[in-house]
Protein backbone atom coordinates (compact mmCIF):
# COMPACT_ATOMS: atom_id res chain seq x y z
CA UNK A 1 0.00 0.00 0.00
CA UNK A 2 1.70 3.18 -0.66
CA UNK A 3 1.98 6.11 1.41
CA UNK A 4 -0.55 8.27 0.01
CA UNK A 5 -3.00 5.79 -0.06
CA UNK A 6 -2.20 5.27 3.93
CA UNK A 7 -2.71 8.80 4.20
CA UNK A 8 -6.12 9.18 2.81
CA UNK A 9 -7.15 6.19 5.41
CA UNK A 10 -5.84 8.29 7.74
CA UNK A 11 -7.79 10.94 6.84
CA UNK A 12 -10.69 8.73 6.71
CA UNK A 13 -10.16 7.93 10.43
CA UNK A 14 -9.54 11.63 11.33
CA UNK A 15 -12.53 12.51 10.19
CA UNK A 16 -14.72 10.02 11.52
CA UNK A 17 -13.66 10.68 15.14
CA UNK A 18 -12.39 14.13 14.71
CA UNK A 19 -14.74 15.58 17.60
CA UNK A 20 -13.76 12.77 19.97
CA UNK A 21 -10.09 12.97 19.26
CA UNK A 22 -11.04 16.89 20.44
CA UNK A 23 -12.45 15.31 23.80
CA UNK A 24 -8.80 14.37 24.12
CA UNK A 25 -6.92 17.39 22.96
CA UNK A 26 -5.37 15.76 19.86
CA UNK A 27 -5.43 17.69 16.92
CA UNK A 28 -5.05 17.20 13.45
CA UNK A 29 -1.66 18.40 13.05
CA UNK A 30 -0.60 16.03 15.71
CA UNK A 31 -2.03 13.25 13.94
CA UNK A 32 -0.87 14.17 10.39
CA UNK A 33 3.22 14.77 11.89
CA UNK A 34 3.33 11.60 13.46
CA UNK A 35 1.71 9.86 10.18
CA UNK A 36 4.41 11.96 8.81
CA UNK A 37 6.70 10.68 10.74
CA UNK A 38 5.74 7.29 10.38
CA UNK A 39 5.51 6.30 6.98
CA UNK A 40 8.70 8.50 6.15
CA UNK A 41 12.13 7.78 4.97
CA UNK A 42 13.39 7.47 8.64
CA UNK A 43 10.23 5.33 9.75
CA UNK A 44 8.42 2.98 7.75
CA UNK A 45 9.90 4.33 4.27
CA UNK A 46 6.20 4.07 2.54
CA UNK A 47 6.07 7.91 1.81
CA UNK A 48 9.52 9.16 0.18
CA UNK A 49 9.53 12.88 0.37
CA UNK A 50 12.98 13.39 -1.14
CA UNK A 51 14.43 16.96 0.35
CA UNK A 52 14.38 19.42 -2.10
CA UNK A 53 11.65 18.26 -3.97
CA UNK A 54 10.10 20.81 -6.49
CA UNK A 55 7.23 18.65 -6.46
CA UNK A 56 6.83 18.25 -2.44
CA UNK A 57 7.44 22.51 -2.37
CA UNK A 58 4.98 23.20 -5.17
CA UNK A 59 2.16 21.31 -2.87
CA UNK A 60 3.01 23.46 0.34
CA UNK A 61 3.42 26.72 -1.27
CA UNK A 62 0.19 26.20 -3.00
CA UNK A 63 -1.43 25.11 0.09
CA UNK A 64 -0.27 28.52 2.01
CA UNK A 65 -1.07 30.85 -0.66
CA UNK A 66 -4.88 29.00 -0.44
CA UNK A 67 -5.10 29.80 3.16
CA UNK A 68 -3.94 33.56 3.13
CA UNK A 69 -6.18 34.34 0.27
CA UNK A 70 -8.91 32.40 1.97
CA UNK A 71 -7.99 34.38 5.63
CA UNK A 72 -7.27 37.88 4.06
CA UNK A 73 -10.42 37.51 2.50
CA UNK A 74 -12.66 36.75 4.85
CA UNK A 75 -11.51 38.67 7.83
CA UNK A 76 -14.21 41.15 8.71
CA UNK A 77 -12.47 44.40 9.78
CA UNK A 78 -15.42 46.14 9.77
CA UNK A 79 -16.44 44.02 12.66
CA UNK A 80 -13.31 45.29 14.93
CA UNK A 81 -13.61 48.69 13.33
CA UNK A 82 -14.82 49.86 17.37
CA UNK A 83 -12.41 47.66 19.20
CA UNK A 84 -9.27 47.38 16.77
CA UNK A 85 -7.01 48.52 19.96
CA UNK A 86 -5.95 44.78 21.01
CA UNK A 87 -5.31 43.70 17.43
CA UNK A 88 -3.50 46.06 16.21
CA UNK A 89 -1.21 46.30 19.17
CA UNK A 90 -0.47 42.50 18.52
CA UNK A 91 0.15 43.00 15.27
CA UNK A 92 2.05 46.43 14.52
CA UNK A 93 3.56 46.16 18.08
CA UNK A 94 3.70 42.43 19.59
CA UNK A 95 4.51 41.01 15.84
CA UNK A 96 7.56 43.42 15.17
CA UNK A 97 9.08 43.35 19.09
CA UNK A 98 8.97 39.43 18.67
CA UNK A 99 10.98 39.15 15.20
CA UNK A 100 13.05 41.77 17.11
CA UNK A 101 13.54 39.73 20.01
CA UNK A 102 13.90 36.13 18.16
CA UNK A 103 16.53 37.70 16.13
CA UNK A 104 18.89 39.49 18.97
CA UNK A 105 18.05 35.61 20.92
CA UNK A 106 19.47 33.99 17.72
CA UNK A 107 22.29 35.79 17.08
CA UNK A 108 23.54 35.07 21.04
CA UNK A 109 22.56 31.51 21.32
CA UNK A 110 23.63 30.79 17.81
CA UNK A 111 26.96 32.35 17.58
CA UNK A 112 27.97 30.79 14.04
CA UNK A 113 25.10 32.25 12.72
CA UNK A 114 24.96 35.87 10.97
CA UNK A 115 22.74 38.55 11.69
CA UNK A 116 20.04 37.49 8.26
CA UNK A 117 19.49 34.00 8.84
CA UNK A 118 19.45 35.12 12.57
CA UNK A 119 16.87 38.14 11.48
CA UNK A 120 15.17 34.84 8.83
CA UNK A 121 14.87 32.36 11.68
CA UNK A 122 13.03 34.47 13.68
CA UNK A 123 10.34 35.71 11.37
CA UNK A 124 9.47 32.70 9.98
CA UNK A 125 8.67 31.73 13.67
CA UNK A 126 7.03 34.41 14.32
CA UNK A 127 3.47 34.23 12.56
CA UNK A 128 0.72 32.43 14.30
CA UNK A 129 -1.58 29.90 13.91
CA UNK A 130 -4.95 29.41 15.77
CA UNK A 131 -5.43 26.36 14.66
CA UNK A 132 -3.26 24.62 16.24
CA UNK A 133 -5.38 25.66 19.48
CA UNK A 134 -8.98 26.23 18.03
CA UNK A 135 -10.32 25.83 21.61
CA UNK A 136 -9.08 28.95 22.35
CA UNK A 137 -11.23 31.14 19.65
CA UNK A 138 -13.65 28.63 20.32
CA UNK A 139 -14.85 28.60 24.02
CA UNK A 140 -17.36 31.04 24.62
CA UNK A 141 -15.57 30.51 28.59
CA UNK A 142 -12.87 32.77 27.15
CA UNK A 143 -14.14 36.58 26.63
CA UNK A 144 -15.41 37.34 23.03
CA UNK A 145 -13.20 40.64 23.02
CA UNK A 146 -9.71 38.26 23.54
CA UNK A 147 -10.55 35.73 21.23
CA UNK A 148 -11.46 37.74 18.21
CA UNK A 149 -7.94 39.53 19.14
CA UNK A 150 -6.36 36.48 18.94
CA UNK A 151 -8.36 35.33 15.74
CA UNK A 152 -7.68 38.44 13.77
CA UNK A 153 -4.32 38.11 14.98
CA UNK A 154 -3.94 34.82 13.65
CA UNK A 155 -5.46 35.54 10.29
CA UNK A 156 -3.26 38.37 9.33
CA UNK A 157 0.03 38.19 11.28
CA UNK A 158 1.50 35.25 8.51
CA UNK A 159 0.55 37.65 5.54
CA UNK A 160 2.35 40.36 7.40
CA UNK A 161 5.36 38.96 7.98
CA UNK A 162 5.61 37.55 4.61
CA UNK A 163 7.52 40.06 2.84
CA UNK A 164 9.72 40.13 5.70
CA UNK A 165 11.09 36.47 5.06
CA UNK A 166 11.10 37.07 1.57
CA UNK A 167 13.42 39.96 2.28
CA UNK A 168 15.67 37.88 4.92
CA UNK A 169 15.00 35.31 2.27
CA UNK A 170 17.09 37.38 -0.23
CA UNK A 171 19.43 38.49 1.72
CA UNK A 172 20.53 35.01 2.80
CA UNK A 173 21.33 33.98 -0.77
CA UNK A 174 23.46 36.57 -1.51
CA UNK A 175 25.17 35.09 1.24
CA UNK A 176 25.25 37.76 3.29
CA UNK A 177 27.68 39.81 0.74
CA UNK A 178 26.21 43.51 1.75
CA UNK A 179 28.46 44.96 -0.33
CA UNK A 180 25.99 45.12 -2.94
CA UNK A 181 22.70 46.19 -2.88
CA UNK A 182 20.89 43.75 -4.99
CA UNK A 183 19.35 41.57 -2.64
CA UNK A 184 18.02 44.24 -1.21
CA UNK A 185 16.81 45.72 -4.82
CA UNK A 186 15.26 42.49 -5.73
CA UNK A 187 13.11 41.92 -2.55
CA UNK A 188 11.39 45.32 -3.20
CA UNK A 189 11.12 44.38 -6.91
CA UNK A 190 9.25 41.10 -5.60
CA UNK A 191 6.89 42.84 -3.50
CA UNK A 192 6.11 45.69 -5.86
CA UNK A 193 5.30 43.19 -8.87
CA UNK A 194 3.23 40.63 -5.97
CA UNK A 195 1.10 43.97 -5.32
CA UNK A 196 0.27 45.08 -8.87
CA UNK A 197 -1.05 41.12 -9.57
CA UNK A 198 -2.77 41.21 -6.55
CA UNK A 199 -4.58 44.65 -7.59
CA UNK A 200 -5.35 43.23 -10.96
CA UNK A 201 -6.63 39.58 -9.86
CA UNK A 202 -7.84 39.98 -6.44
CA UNK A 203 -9.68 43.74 -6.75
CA UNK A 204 -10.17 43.36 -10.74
CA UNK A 205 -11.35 39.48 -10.09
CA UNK A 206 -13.75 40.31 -6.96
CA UNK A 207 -15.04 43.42 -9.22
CA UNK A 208 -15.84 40.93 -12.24
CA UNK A 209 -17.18 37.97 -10.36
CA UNK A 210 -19.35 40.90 -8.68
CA UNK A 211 -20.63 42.06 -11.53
CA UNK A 212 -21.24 38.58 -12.90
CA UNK A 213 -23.30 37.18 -10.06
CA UNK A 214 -25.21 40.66 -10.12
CA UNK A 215 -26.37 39.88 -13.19
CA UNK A 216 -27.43 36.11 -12.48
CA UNK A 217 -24.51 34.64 -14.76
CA UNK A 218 -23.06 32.18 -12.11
CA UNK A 219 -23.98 29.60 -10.17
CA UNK A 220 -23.10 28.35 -6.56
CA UNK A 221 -20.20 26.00 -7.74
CA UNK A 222 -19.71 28.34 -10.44
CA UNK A 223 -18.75 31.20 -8.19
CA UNK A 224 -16.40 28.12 -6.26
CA UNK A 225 -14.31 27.46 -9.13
CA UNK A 226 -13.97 31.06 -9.94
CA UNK A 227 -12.33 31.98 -6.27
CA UNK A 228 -10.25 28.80 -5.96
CA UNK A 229 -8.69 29.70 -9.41
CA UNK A 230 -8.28 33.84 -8.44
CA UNK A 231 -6.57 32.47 -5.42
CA UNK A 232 -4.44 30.35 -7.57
CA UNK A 233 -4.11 33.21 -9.90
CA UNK A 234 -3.06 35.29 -7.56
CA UNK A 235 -0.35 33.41 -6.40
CA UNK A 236 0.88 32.10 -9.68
CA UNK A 237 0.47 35.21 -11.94
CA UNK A 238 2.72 36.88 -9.56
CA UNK A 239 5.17 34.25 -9.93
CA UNK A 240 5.02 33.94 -13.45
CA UNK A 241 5.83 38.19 -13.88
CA UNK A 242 8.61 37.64 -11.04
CA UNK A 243 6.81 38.65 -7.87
CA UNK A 244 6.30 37.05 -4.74
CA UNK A 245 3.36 34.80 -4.69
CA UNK A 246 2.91 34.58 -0.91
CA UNK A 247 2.77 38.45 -0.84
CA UNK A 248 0.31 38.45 -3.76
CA UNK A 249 -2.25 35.82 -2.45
CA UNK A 250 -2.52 37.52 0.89
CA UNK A 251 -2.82 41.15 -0.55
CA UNK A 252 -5.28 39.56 -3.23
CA UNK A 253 -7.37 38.44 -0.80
CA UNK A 254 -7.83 41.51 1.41
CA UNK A 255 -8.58 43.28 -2.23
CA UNK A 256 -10.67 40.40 -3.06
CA UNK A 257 -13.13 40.57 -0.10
CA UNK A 258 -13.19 44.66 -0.03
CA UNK A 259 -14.04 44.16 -4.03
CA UNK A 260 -17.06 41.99 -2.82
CA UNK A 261 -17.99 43.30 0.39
CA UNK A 262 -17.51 39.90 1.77
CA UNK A 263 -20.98 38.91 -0.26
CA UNK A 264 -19.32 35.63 -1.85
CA UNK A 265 -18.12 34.13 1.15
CA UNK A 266 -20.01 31.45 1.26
CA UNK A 267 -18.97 30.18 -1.94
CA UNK A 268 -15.28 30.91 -0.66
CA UNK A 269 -15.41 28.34 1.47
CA UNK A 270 -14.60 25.88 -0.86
CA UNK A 271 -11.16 27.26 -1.17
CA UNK A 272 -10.66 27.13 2.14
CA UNK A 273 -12.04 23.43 2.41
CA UNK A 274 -9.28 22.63 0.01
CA UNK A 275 -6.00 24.43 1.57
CA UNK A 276 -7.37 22.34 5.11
CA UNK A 277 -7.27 18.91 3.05
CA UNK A 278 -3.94 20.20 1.72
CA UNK A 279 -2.89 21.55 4.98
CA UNK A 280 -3.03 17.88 6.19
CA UNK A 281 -0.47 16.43 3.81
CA UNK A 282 1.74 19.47 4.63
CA UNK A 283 1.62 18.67 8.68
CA UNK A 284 2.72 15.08 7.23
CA UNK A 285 5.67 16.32 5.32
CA UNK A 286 6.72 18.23 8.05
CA UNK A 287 6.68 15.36 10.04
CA UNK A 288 8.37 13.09 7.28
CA UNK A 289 11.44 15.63 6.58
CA UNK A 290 12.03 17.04 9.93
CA UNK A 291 10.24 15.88 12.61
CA UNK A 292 11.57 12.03 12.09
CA UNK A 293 15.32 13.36 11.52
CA UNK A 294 14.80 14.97 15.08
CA UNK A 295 14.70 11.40 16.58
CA UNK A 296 17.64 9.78 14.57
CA UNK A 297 20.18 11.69 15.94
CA UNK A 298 21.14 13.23 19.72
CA UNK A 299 19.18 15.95 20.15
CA UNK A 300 21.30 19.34 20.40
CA UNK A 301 20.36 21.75 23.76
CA UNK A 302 20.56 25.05 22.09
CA UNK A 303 17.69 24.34 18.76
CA UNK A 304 15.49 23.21 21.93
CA UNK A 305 16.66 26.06 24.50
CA UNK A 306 15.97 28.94 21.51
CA UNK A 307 12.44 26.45 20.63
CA UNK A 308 11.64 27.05 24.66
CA UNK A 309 12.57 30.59 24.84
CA UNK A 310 10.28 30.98 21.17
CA UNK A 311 7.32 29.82 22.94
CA UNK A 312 7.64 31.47 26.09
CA UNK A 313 9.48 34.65 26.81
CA UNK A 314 10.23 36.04 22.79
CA UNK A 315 5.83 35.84 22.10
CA UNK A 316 5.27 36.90 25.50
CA UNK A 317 7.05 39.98 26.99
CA UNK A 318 6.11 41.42 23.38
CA UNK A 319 2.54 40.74 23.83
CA UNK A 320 3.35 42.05 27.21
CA UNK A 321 4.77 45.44 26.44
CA UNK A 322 2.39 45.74 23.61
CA UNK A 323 -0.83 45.87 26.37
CA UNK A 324 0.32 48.10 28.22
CA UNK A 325 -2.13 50.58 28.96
CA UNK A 326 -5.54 48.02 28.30
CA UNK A 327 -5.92 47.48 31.68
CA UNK A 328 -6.04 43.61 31.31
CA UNK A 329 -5.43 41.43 33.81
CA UNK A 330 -2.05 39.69 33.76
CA UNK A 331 -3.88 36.53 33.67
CA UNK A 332 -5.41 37.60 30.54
CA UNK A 333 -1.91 39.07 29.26
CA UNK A 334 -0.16 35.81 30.14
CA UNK A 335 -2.93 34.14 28.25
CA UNK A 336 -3.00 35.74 25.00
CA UNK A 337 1.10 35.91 25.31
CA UNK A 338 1.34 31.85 25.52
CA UNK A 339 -1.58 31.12 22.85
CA UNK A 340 0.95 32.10 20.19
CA UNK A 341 1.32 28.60 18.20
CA UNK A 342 3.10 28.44 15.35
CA UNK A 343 1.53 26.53 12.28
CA UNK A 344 1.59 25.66 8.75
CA UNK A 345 3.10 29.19 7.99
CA UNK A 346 6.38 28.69 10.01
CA UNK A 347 6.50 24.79 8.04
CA UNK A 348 6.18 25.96 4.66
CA UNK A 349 8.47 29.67 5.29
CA UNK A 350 11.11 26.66 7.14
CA UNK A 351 10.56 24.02 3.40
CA UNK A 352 11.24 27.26 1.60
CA UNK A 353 14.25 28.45 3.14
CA UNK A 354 15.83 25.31 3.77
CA UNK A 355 17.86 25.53 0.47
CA UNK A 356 19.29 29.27 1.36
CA UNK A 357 19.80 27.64 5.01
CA UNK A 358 22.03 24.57 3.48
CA UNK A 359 24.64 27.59 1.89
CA UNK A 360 24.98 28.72 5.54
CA UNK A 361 27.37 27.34 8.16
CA UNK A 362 24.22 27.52 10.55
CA UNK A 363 21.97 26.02 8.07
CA UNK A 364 21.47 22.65 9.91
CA UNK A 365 21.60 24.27 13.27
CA UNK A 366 18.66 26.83 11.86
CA UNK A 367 16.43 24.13 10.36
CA UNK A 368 16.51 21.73 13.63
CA UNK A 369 15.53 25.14 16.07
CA UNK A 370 12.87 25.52 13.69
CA UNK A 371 11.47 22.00 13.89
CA UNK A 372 11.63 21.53 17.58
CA UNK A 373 9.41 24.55 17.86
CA UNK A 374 7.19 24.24 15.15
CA UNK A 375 6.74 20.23 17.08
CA UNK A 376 6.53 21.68 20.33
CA UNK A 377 4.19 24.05 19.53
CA UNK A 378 1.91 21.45 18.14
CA UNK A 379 1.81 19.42 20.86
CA UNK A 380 2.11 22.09 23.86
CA UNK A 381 -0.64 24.40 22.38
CA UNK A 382 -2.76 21.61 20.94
CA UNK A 383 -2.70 19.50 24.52
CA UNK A 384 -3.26 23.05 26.49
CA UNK A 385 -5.52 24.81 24.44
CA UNK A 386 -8.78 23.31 26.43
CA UNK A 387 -7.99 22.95 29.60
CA UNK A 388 -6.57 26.68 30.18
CA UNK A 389 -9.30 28.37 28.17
CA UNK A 390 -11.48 26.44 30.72
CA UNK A 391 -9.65 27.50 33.73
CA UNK A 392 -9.26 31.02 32.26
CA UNK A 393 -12.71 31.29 31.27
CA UNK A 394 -13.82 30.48 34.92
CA UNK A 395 -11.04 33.19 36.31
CA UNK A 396 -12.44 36.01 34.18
CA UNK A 397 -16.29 34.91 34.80
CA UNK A 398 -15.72 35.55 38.57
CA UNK A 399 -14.05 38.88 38.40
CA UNK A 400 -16.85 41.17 37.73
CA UNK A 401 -16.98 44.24 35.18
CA UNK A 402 -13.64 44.26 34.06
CA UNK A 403 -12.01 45.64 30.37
CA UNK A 404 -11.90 41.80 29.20
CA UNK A 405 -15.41 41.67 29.06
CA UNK A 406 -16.59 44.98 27.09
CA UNK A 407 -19.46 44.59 24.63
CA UNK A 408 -17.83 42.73 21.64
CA UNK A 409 -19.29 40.98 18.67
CA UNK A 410 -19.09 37.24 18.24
CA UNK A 411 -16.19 36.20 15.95
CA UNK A 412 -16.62 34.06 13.27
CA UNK A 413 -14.38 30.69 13.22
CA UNK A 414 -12.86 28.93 10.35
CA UNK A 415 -13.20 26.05 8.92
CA UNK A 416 -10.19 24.79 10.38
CA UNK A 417 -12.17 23.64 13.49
CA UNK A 418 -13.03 20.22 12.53
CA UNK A 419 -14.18 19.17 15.76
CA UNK A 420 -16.79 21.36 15.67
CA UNK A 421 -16.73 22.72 19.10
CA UNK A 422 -19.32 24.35 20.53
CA UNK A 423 -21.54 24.48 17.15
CA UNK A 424 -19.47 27.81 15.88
CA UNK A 425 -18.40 26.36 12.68
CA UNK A 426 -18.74 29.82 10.78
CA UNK A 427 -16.57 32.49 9.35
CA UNK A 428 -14.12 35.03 10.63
């Protein structure tokens, strides 16, 4: 039986018990990394995912640029348009003071390492992921106003950060030779060409799919296909002209979804279903390439001290220093500073780089501290995610009137929650 078809029984099997799997906090990302694992060169040798594969980074490219279409596209601003405080100090204050922070902790614990791939590492671990702890943006124990911070958060921090690795990106390849200015030239050149095809397929696409359904010229799966292939068109027109793609599907989206006033999101979903499916096979590469070679050799103390201090004190003095002045409780700010996980993002930025990383004297050293947080985000968040929302929940319910617990509307969830908890399968 070969891999994939293993896979797809596992799949099978998720889905069947996925809710009662979420009874036990196991998610699907744990599942899919220890298939990974598994069936793998350095398990069971069923799935070959040869490093380096253009085939193997085609699938998780394509897979991201899904999802940030999908997220920038559906994220209602409008709905945070009277409470935007909390997200935007995670984002334009917590998100930069991290990358800061990862890169200066890098640089120290790393010292073979040079200030880029130092500056690389710690953006591509950086962006979050809220599915990896759904329970969190889930339970209605938790205040609405923190977990629509942490959802919106989630949602727009990896399209953020994305030109930053792309610049880091560049900068690596030349192999750190600042002496001339072209890496720097062509990461601008990348974004600038990612922006016009977004402009053109995500506001010109949403404008003409608009007009269409207007007019009664689509239909249901009609409208589908259309979004699934702007979100691919996004991504690989920009390619194809010499942009980024990541930067492109992400900005694309946000265009797409103001171009449609959010009216075809229902139909959007289907795009979304997709990247999740693909999302799965991703977690299982991650687990085949790196996750396995973490176990074949002795584990190394700094890639696990820099994965520890990721987790912990880089996401959370940041998210610290960026509430200042909300008035939260510190239970609150400790909360929203560990529910940081780091996702599908951080694997496919990590597949990406790995190339520049191997033309590095750190390169092997870089690609390990990635894995073991990436892995121990996965199962720390996933296996922590309920219970603390729980006991945080009950904390805040006790406390009386307090900021946490202003007037906020409901956030919608993704489709990424396929346990189904609570009944809030809906849209962000």
């Amino acid at each position: 039986m070969s891999g994939l078809t293993v896979l797809a029984v596992i799949l099978v099997a998720y889905a069947v018990v996925a809710s009662k799997l979420d009874r036990w906090w196991i998610t699907a990302p744990m599942v899919f990394v220890v298939a990974g694992a598994v069936l793998g060169p350095k398990g069971l040798n069923v799935l070959p995912v040869p490093v380096g594969s253009k085939t193997i980074l085609t699938i998780t490219e394509l897979t991201l640029a899904l999802l940030l279409f999908s997220d920038a596209s559906s994220v209602r601003l409008r709905d945070v348009e009277g409470d935007a405080s909390l997200p935007n100090r995670l984002l334009f204050v917590g998100l930069p003071l991290t990358v800061l922070a990862g890169t200066l902790a890098a640089h120290l614990l790393l010292p073979d390492v040079g200030w880029a791939p130092a500056a690389l590492i710690a953006t591509i671990l950086a962006p979050t992921d809220a599915a990896l702890g759904m329970a969190v943006v889930t339970d209605k124990a938790v205040p609405v106003r923190i977990r629509r911070a942490l959802n919106v958060e989630s949602g727009l921090n990896d399209g953020i950060v994305t030109p930053f690795v792309t610049f880091f990106i560049a900068v690596v390849a030349s192999e750190e030779d600042l002496s001339t200015h072209s890496w720097g030239l062509e990461a601008l050149k990348q974004i600038g060409l990612a922006i016009i095809a977004a402009v053109v397929v995500g506001y010109g696409g949403g404008k003409l799919l608009s007009f269409a359904k207007d007019r009664g010229w689509t239909s249901e799966v009609s409208e589908q296909i259309a979004i699934l292939a702007l979100a691919l068109l996004a991504y690989g027109g920009s390619v194809t002209i010499g942009g980024n793609g990541f930067v492109a599907a992400f900005a694309g989206g946000i265009l797409f979804g103001a171009a449609t006033r959010r009216h075809l999101e229902r139909p959007g979903r289907f795009t979304e279903t997709l990247g999740v499916c693909a999302s799965f096979l991703v977690w299982s590469i991650f687990g085949a390439v790196f996750v396995a070679d973490l176990f074949t050799h002795e584990p190394s103390a700094v890639p696990i001290g820099y994965a520890v201090l990721s987790l912990t004190v880089l996401r959370m003095v940041p998210v610290a220093i960026a509430l200042i002045g909300t008035r939260l409780r510190p239970a609150t700010v400790a909360f929203m500073g560990w529910f940081g996980p780091r996702g599908l993002a951080s694997v496919v930025f990590t597949l990406i780089a790995l190339e520049e990383f191997e033309h590095n004297g750190g390169g092997k050293t870089l690609v390990e501290t990635a894995a073991w947080t990436i892995l121990l985000s996965v199962l720390l968040h996933g296996f922590s995610a309920s219970p603390l929302s729980a006991r945080y929940g009950a904390s805040i319910a006790a406390a009386g009137e307090i900021p946490e617990r202003a007037p906020a509307g409901e956030p919608g969830i993704r489709l990424r929650d396929l346990a189904g908890r609570h009944g809030l399968l809906g849209r962000r």
